[in-house]
N, C-alpha and C. Protein backbone atom coordinates (compact mmCIF):
# COMPACT_ATOMS: atom_id res chain seq x y z
N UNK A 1 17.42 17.11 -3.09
CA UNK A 1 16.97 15.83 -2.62
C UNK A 1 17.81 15.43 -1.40
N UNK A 2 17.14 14.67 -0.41
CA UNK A 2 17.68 14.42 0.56
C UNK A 2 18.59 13.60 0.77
N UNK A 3 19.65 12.54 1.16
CA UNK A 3 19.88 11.47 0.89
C UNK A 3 19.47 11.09 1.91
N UNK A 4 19.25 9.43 1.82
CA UNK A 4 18.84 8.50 2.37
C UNK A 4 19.16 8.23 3.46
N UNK A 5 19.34 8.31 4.42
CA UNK A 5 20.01 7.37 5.84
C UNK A 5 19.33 5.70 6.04
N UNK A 6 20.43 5.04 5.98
CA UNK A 6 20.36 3.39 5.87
C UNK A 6 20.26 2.96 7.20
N UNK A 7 19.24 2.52 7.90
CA UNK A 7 19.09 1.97 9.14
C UNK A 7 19.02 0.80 9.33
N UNK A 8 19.78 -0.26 9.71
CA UNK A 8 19.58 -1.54 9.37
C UNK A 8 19.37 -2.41 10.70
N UNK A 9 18.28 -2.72 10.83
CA UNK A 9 17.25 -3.53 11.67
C UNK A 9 17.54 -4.73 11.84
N UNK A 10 18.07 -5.59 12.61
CA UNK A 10 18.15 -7.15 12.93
C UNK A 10 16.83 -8.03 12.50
N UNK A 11 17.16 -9.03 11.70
CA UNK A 11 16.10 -9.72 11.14
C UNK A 11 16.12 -11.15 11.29
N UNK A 12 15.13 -11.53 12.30
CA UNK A 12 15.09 -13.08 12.73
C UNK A 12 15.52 -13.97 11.60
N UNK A 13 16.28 -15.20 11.94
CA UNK A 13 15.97 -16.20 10.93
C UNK A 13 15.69 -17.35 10.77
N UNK A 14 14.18 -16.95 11.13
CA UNK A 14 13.04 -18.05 10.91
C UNK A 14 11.67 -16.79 10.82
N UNK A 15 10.74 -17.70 10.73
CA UNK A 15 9.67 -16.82 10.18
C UNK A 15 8.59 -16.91 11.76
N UNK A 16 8.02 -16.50 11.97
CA UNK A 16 7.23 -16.16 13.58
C UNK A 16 6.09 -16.97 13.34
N UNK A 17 5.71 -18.57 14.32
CA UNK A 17 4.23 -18.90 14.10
C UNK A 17 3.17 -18.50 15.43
N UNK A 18 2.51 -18.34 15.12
CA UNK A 18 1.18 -18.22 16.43
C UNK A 18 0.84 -19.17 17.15
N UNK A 19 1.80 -19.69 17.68
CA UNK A 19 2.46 -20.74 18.66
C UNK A 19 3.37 -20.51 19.57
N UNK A 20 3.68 -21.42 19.79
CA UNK A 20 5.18 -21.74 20.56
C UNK A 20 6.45 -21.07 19.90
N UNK A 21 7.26 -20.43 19.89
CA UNK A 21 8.04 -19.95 19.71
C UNK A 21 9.15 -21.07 19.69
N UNK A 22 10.30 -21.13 18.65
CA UNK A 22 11.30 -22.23 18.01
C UNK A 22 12.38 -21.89 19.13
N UNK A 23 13.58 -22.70 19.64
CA UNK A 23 14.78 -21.96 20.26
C UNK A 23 15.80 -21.64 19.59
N UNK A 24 15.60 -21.91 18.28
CA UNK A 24 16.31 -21.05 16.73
C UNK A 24 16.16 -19.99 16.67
N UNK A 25 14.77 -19.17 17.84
CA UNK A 25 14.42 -17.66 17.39
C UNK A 25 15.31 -16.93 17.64
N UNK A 26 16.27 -17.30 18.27
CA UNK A 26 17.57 -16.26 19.28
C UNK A 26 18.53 -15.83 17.62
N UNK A 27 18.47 -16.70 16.81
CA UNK A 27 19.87 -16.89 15.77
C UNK A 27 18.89 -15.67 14.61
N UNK A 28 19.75 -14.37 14.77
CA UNK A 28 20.06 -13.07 13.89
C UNK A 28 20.50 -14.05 12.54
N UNK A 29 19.60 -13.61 11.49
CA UNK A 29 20.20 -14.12 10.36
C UNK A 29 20.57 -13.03 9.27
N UNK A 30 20.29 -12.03 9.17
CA UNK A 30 20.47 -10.79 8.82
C UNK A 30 19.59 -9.22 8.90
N UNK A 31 20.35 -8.59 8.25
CA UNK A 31 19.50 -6.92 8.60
C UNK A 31 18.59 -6.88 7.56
N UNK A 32 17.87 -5.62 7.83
CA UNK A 32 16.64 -5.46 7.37
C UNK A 32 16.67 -3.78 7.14
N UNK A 33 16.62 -3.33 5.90
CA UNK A 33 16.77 -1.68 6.17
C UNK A 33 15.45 -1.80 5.42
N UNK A 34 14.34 -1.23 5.98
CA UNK A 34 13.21 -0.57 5.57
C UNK A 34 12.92 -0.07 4.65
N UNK A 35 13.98 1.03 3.92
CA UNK A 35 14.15 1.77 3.08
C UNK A 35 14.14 0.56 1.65
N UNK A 36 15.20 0.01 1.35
CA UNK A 36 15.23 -0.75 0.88
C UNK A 36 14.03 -1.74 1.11
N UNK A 37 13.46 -2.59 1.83
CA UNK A 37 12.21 -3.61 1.70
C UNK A 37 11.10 -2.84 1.34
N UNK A 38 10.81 -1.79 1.30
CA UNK A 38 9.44 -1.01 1.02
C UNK A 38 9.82 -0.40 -0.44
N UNK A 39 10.65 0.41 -0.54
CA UNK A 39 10.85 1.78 -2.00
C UNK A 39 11.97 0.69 -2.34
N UNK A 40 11.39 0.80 -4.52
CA UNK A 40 12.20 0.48 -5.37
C UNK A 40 12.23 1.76 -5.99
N UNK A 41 11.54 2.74 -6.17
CA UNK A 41 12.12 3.83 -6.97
C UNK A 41 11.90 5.14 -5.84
N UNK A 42 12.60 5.39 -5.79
CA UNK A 42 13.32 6.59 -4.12
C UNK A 42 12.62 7.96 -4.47
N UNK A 43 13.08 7.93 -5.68
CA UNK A 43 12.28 10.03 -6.41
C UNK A 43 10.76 9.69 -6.45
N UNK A 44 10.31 8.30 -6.63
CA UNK A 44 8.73 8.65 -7.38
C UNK A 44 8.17 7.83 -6.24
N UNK A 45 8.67 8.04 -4.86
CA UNK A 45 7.81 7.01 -3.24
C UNK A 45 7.80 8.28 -2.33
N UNK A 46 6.43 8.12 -2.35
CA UNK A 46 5.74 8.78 -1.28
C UNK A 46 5.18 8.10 -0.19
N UNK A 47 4.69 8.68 1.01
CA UNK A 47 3.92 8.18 1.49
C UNK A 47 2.82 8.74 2.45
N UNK A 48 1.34 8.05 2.58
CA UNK A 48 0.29 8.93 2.86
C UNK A 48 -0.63 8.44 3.88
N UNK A 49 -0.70 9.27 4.71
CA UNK A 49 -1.65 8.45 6.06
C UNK A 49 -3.33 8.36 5.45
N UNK A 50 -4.04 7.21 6.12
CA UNK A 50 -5.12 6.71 5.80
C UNK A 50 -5.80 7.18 6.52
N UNK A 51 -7.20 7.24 5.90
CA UNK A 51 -8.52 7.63 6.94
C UNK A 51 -9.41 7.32 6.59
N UNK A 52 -10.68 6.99 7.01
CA UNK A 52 -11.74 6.41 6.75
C UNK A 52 -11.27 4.54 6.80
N UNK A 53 -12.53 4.07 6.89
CA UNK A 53 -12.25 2.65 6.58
C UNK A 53 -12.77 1.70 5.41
N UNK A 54 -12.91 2.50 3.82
CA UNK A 54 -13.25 1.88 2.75
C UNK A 54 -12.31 0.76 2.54
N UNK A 55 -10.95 0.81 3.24
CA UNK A 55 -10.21 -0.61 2.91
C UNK A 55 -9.74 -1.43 3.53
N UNK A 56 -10.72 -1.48 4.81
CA UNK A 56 -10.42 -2.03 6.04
C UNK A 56 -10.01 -3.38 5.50
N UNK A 57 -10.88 -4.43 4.55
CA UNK A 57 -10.64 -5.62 4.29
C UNK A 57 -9.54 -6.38 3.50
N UNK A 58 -8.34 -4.64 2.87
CA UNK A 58 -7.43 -5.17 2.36
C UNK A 58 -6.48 -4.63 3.57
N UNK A 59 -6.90 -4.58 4.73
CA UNK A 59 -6.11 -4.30 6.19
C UNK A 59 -5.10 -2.99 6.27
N UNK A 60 -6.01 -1.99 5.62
CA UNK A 60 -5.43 -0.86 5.73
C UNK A 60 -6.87 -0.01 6.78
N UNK A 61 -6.35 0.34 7.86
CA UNK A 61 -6.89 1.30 8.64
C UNK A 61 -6.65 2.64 9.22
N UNK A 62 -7.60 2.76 9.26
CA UNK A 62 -7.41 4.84 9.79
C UNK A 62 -6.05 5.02 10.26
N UNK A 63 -5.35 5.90 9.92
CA UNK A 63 -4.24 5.72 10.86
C UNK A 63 -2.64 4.89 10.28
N UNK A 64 -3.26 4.31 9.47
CA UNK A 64 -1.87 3.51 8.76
C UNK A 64 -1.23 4.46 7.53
N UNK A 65 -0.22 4.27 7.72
CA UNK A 65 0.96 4.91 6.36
C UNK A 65 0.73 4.31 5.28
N UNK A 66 0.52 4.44 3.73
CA UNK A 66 0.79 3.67 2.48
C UNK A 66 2.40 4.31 2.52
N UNK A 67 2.71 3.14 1.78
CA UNK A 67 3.65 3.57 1.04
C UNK A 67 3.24 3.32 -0.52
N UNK A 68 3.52 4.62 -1.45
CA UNK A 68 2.46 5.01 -2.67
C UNK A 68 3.82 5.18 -3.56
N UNK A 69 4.29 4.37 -4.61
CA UNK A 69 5.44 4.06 -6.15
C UNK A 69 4.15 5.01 -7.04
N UNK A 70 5.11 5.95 -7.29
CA UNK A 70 3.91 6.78 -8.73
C UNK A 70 4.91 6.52 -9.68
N UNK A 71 6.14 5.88 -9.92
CA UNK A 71 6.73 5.04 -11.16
C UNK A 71 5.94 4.10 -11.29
N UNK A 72 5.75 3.01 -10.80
CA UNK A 72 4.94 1.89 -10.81
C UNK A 72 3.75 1.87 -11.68
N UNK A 73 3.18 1.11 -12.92
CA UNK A 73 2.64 1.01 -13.68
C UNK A 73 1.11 0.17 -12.82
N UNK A 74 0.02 1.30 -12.88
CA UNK A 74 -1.26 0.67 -12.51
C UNK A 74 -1.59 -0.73 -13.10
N UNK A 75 -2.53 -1.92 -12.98
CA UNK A 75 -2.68 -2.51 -13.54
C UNK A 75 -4.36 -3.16 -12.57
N UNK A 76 -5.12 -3.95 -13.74
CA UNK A 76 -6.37 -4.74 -13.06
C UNK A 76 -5.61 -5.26 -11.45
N UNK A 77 -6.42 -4.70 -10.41
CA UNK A 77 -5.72 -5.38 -9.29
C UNK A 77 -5.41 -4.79 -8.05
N UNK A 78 -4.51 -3.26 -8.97
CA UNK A 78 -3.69 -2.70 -7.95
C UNK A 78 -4.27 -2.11 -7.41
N UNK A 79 -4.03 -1.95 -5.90
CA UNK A 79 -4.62 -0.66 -4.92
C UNK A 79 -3.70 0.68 -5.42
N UNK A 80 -4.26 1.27 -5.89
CA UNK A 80 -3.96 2.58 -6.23
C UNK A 80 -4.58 3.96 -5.62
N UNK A 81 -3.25 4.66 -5.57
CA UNK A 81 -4.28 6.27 -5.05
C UNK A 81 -4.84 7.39 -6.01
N UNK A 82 -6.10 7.27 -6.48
CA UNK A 82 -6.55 8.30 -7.51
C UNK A 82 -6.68 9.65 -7.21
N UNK A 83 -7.09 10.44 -8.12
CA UNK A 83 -7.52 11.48 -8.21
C UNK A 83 -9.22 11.41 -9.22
N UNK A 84 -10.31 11.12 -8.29
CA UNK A 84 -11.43 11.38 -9.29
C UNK A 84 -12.36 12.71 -8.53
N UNK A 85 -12.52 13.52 -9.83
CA UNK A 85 -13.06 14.22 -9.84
C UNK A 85 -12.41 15.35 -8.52
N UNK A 86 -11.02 15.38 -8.69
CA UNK A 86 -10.34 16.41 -7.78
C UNK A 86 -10.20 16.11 -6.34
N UNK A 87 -10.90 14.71 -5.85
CA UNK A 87 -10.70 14.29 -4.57
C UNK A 87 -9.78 13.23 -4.45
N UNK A 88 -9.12 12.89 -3.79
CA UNK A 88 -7.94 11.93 -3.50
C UNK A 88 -8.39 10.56 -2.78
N UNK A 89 -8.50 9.46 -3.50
CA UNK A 89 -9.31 8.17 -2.69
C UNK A 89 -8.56 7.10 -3.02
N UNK A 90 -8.32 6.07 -2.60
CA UNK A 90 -7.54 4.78 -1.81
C UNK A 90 -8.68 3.83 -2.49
N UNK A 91 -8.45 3.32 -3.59
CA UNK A 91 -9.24 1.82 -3.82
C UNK A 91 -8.46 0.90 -4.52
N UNK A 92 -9.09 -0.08 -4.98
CA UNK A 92 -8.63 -0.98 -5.67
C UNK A 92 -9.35 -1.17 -7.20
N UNK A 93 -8.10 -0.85 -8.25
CA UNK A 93 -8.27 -0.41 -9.40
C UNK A 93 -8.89 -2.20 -10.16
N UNK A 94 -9.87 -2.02 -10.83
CA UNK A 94 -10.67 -3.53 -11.75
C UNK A 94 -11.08 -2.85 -12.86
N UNK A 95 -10.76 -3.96 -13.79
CA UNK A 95 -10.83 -3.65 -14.92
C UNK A 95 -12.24 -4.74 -15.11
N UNK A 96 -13.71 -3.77 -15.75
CA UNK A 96 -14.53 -4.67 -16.07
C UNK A 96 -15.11 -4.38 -17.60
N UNK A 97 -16.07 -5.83 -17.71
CA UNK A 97 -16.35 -5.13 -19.27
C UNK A 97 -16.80 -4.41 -19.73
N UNK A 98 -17.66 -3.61 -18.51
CA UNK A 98 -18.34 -2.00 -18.74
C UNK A 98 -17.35 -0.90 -18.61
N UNK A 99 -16.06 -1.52 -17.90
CA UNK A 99 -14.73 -0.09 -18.04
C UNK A 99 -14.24 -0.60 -16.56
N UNK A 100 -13.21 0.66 -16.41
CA UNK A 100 -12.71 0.67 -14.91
C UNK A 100 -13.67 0.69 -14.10
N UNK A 101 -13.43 0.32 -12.71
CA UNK A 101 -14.02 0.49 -11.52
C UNK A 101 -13.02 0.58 -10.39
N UNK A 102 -13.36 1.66 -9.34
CA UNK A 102 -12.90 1.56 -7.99
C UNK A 102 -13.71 1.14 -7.05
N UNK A 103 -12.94 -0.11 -6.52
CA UNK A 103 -13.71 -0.86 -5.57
C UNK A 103 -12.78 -0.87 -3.81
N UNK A 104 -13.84 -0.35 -3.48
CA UNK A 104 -13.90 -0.15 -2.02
C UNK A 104 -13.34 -1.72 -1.44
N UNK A 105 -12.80 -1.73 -0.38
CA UNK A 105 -12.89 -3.03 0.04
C UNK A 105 -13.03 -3.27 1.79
N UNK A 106 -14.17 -2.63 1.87
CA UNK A 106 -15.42 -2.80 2.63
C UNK A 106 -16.42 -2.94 2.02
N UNK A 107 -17.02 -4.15 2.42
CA UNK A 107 -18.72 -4.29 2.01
C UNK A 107 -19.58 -3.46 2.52
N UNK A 108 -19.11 -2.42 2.93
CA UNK A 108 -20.44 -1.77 3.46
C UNK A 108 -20.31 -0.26 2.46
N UNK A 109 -19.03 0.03 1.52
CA UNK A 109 -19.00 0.40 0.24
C UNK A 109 -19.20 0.27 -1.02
N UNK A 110 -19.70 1.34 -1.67
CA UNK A 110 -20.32 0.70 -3.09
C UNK A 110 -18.81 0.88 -3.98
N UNK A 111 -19.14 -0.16 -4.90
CA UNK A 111 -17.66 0.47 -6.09
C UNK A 111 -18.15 1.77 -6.77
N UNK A 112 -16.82 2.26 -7.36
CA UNK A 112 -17.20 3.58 -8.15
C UNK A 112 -16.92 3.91 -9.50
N UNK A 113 -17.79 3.30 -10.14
CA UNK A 113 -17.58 3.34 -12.15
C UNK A 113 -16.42 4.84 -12.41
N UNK A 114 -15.58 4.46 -13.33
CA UNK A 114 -15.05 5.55 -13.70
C UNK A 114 -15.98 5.83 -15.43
N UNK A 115 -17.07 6.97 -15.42
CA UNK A 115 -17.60 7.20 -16.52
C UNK A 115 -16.59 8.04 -17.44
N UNK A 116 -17.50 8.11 -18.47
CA UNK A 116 -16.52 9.17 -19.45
C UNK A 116 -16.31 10.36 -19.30
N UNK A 117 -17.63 11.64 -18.54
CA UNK A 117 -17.17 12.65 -17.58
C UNK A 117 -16.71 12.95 -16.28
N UNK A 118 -15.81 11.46 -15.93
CA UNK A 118 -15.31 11.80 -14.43
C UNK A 118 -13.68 12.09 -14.89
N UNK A 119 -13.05 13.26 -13.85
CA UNK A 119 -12.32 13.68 -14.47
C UNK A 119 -11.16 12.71 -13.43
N UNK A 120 -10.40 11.78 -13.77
CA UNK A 120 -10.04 10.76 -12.95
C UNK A 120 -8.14 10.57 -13.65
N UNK A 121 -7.60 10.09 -12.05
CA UNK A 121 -5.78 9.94 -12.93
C UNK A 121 -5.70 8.75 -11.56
N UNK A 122 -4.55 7.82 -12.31
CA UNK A 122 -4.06 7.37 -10.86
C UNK A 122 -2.71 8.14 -10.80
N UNK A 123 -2.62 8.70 -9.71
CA UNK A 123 -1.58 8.86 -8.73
C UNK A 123 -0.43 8.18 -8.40
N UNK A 124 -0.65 7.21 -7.81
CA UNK A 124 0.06 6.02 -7.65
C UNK A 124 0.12 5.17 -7.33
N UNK A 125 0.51 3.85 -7.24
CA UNK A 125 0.38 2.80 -6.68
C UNK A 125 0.96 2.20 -5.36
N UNK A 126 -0.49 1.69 -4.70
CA UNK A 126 0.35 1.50 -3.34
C UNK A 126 1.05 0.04 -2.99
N UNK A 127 2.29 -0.33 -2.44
CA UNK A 127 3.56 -0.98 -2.65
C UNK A 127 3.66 -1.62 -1.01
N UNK A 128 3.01 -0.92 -0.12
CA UNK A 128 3.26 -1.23 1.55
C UNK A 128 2.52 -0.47 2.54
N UNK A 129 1.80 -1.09 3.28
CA UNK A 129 1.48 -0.18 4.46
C UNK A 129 2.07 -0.60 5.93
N UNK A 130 2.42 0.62 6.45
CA UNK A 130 3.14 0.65 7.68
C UNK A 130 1.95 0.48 8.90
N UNK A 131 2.40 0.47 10.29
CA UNK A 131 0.86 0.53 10.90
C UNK A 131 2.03 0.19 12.19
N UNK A 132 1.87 0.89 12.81
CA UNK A 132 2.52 1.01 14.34
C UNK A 132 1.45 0.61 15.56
N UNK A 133 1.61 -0.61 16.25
CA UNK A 133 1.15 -0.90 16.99
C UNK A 133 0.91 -0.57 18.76
């Protein structure tokens, strides 16, 4: 295993509005290591570039990093990365009263019932996406 290298990033202190900018913005209030704000468990964080745009509306696009916790316990809610039926897909895990569902989050996607012969796991749960501008 690799170890970590701690990079620690200057972190405004105040929060940024879509305005006018404060003259408080100058005042460093502390660091910011990445590593730490994204991964709570280091052995079980991965992370996986996106494609397609089934989740454009939870603002993940082509091109963006997840960051994917496979410690992390799925639950009704979570965007999780599955495995159904041997293909690898990015939705958002719901619990309904007909069973699970993966739901796309683009409307121009259908959700996808998990039946009793789909051969389906989650992977892991996604925790952060990166996206370089």
């Amino acid at each position: 295993m690799r170890s970590r290298q701690t990079q620690i990033t200057p972190l405004s202190g105040s929060d940024v509005q879509a305005g006018f900018p404060s003259p408080a913005d100058d005042f460093s209030e502390s660091g910011l290591d990445l590593n730490d704000y994204l991964i709570s468990h280091e052995s079980s964080t991965f992370m996986v570039r996106v494609s397609g745009d089934s989740m454009i509306e939870a603002g993940m696009l082509a091109g963006d990093i997840l960051v994917v916790d496979r410690g992390k316990n799925p639950s009704h809610g979570s965007i999780v990365i599955a495995i159904l039926d041997g293909e690898l897909t990015v939705k958002r895990l719901l619990r309904k009263t007909e069973g699970w569902i993966l739901k796309a989050e683009n409307s121009a996607w259908r959700s996808i019932p998990i039946v009793g012969n789909s051969q389906f796991e989650v992977w892991g749960v996604v925790v952060g996406v990166v996206r370089k501008l």
